[in-house]
Protein backbone atom coordinates (compact mmCIF):
# COMPACT_ATOMS: atom_id res chain seq x y z
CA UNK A 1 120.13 83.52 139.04
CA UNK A 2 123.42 80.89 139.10
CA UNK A 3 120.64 77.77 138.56
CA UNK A 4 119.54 79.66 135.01
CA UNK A 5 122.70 80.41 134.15
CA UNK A 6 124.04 77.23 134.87
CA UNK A 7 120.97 75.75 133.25
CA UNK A 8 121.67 77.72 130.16
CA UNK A 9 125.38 76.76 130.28
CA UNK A 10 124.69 73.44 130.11
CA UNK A 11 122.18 73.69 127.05
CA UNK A 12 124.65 73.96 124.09
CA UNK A 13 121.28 75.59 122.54
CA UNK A 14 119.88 77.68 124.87
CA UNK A 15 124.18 79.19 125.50
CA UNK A 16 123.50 79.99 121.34
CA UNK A 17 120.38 81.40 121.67
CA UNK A 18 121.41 83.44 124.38
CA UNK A 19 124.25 85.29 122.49
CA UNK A 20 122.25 85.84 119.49
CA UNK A 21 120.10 87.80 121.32
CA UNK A 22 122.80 89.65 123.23
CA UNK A 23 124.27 90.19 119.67
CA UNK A 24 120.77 91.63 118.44
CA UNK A 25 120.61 93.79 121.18
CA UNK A 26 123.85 95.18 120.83
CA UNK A 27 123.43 96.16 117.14
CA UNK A 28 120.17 97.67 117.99
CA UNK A 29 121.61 99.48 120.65
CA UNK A 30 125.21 101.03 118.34
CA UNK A 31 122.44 101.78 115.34
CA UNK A 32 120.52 104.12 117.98
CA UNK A 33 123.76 105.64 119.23
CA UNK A 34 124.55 106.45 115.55
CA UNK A 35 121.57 107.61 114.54
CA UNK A 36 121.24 109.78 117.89
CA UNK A 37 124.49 111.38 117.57
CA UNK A 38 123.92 111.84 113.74
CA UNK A 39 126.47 109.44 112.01
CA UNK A 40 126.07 109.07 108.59
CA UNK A 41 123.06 110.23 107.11
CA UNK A 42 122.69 112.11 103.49
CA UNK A 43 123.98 115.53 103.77
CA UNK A 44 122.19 117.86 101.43
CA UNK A 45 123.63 121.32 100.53
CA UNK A 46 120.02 123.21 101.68
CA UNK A 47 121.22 126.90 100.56
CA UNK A 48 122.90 129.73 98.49
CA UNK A 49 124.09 130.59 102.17
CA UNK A 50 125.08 126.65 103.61
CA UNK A 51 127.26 126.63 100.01
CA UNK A 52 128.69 130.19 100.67
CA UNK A 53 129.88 128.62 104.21
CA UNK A 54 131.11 125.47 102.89
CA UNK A 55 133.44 127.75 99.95
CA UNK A 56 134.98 129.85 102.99
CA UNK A 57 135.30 126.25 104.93
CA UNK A 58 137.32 124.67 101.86
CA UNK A 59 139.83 127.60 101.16
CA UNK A 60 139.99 130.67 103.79
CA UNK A 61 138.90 134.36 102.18
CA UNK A 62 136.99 132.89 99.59
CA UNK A 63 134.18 135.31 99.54
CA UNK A 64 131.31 134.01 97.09
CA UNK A 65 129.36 136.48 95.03
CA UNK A 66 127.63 133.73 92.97
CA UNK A 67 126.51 130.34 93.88
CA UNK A 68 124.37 127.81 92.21
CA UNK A 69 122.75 125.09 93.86
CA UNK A 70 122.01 121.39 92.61
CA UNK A 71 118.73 120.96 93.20
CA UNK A 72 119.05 117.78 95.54
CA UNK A 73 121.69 119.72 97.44
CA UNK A 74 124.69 117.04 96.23
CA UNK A 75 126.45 120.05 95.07
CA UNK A 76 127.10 123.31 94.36
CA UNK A 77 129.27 126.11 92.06
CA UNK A 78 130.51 129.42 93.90
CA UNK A 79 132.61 131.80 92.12
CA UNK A 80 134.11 134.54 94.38
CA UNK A 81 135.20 138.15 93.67
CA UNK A 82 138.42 137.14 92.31
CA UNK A 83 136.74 134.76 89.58
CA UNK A 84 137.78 131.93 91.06
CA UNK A 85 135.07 128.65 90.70
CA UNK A 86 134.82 126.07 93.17
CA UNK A 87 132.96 122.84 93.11
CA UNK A 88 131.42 121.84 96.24
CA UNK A 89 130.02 117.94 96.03
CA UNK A 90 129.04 115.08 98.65
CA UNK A 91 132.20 113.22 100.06
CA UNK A 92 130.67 110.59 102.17
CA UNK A 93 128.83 112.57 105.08
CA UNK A 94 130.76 115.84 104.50
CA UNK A 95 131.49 117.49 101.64
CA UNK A 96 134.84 118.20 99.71
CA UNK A 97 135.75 121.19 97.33
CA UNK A 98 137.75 121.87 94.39
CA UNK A 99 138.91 125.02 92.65
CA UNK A 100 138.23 124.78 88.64
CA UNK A 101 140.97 125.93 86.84
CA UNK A 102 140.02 124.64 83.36
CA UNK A 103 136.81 124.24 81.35
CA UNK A 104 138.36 121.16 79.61
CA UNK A 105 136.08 118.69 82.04
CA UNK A 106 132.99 120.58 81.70
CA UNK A 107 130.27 118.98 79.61
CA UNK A 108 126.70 120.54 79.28
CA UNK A 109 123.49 118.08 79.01
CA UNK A 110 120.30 120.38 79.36
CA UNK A 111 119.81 120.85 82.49
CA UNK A 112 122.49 119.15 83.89
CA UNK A 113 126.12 120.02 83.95
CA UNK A 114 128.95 117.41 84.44
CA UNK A 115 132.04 118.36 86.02
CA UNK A 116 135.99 116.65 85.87
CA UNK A 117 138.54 118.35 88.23
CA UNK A 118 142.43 118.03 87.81
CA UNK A 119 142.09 115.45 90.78
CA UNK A 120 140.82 112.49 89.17
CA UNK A 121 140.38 110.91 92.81
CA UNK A 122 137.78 113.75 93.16
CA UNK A 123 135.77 112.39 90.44
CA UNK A 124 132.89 113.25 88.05
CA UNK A 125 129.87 115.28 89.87
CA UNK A 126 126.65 115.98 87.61
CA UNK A 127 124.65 118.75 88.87
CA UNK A 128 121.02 119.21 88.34
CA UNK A 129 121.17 123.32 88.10
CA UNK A 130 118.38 124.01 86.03
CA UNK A 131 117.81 127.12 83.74
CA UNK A 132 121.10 128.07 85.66
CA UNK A 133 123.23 125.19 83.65
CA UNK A 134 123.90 127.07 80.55
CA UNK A 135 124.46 130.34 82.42
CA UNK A 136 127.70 128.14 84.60
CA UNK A 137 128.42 126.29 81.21
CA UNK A 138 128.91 130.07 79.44
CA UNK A 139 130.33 131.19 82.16
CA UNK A 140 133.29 128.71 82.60
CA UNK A 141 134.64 128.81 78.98
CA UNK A 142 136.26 131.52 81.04
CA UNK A 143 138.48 129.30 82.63
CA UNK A 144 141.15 128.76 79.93
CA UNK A 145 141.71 126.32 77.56
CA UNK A 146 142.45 122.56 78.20
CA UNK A 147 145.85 122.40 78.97
């Protein structure tokens, strides 16, 4: 074992080759431990029920009555029994919420339904909702008026 390593030392080449490969296997190695713990990923929003549980997660006693879906799961709209509307979207692996309080950033497009918050570091989220976009779109005129 000390003649090939001392071999290997004394190859400027073979000393290069050598840590490239322990550098390979290391990567290899973290990118299994990720993916076996389950870093990262594409969290998808699979349910009326995962979005109800998300709604509670964001702001305690929120108890949904209606929730629409996005259709890849990057989103969702719950409205509770108090008529208040939260967004639901992707934030990195998780997912982040917002309570609507205005209709002012709400912009219809067939199907799809864009959405502003107050929080401009929240961002734009388009949802795919379907025959269910128009319904929301109606529905949040309710909000109040731009302010």
């Amino acid at each position: 074992m000390n003649a090939i390593l001392a071999s290997v030392l004394a190859n400027p080449q073979a000393a290069k080759a050598m840590q490239l490969l322990g550098s390979l296997i290391a990567i290899l190695v973290l990118a299994w431990l990720a993916r076996r713990i389950g870093l990262g990923g594409d969290p998808r929003i699979q349910d009326a029920d995962e979005a109800c549980a998300l709604a509670e997660d964001a702001i305690c006693g929120f108890d949904a009555r209606d929730v629409v879906v996005d259709r890849a799961g990057i989103g969702a709209l719950a409205r509770d029994t108090l008529g208040r509307v939260l967004l639901i979207r992707q934030h990195g692996s998780h997912f982040a919420a917002r309570e609507l309080t205005s209709h002012a950033g709400v912009r219809l497009d067939g199907r799809f339904l864009t959405i502003a918050t107050d929080d401009r570091r929240f961002g734009k989220v388009t949802l795919d909702l379907g025959d269910q976009a128009q319904v929301w779109a109606a529905s949040l005129r309710r909000l109040g008026a731009a302010a």
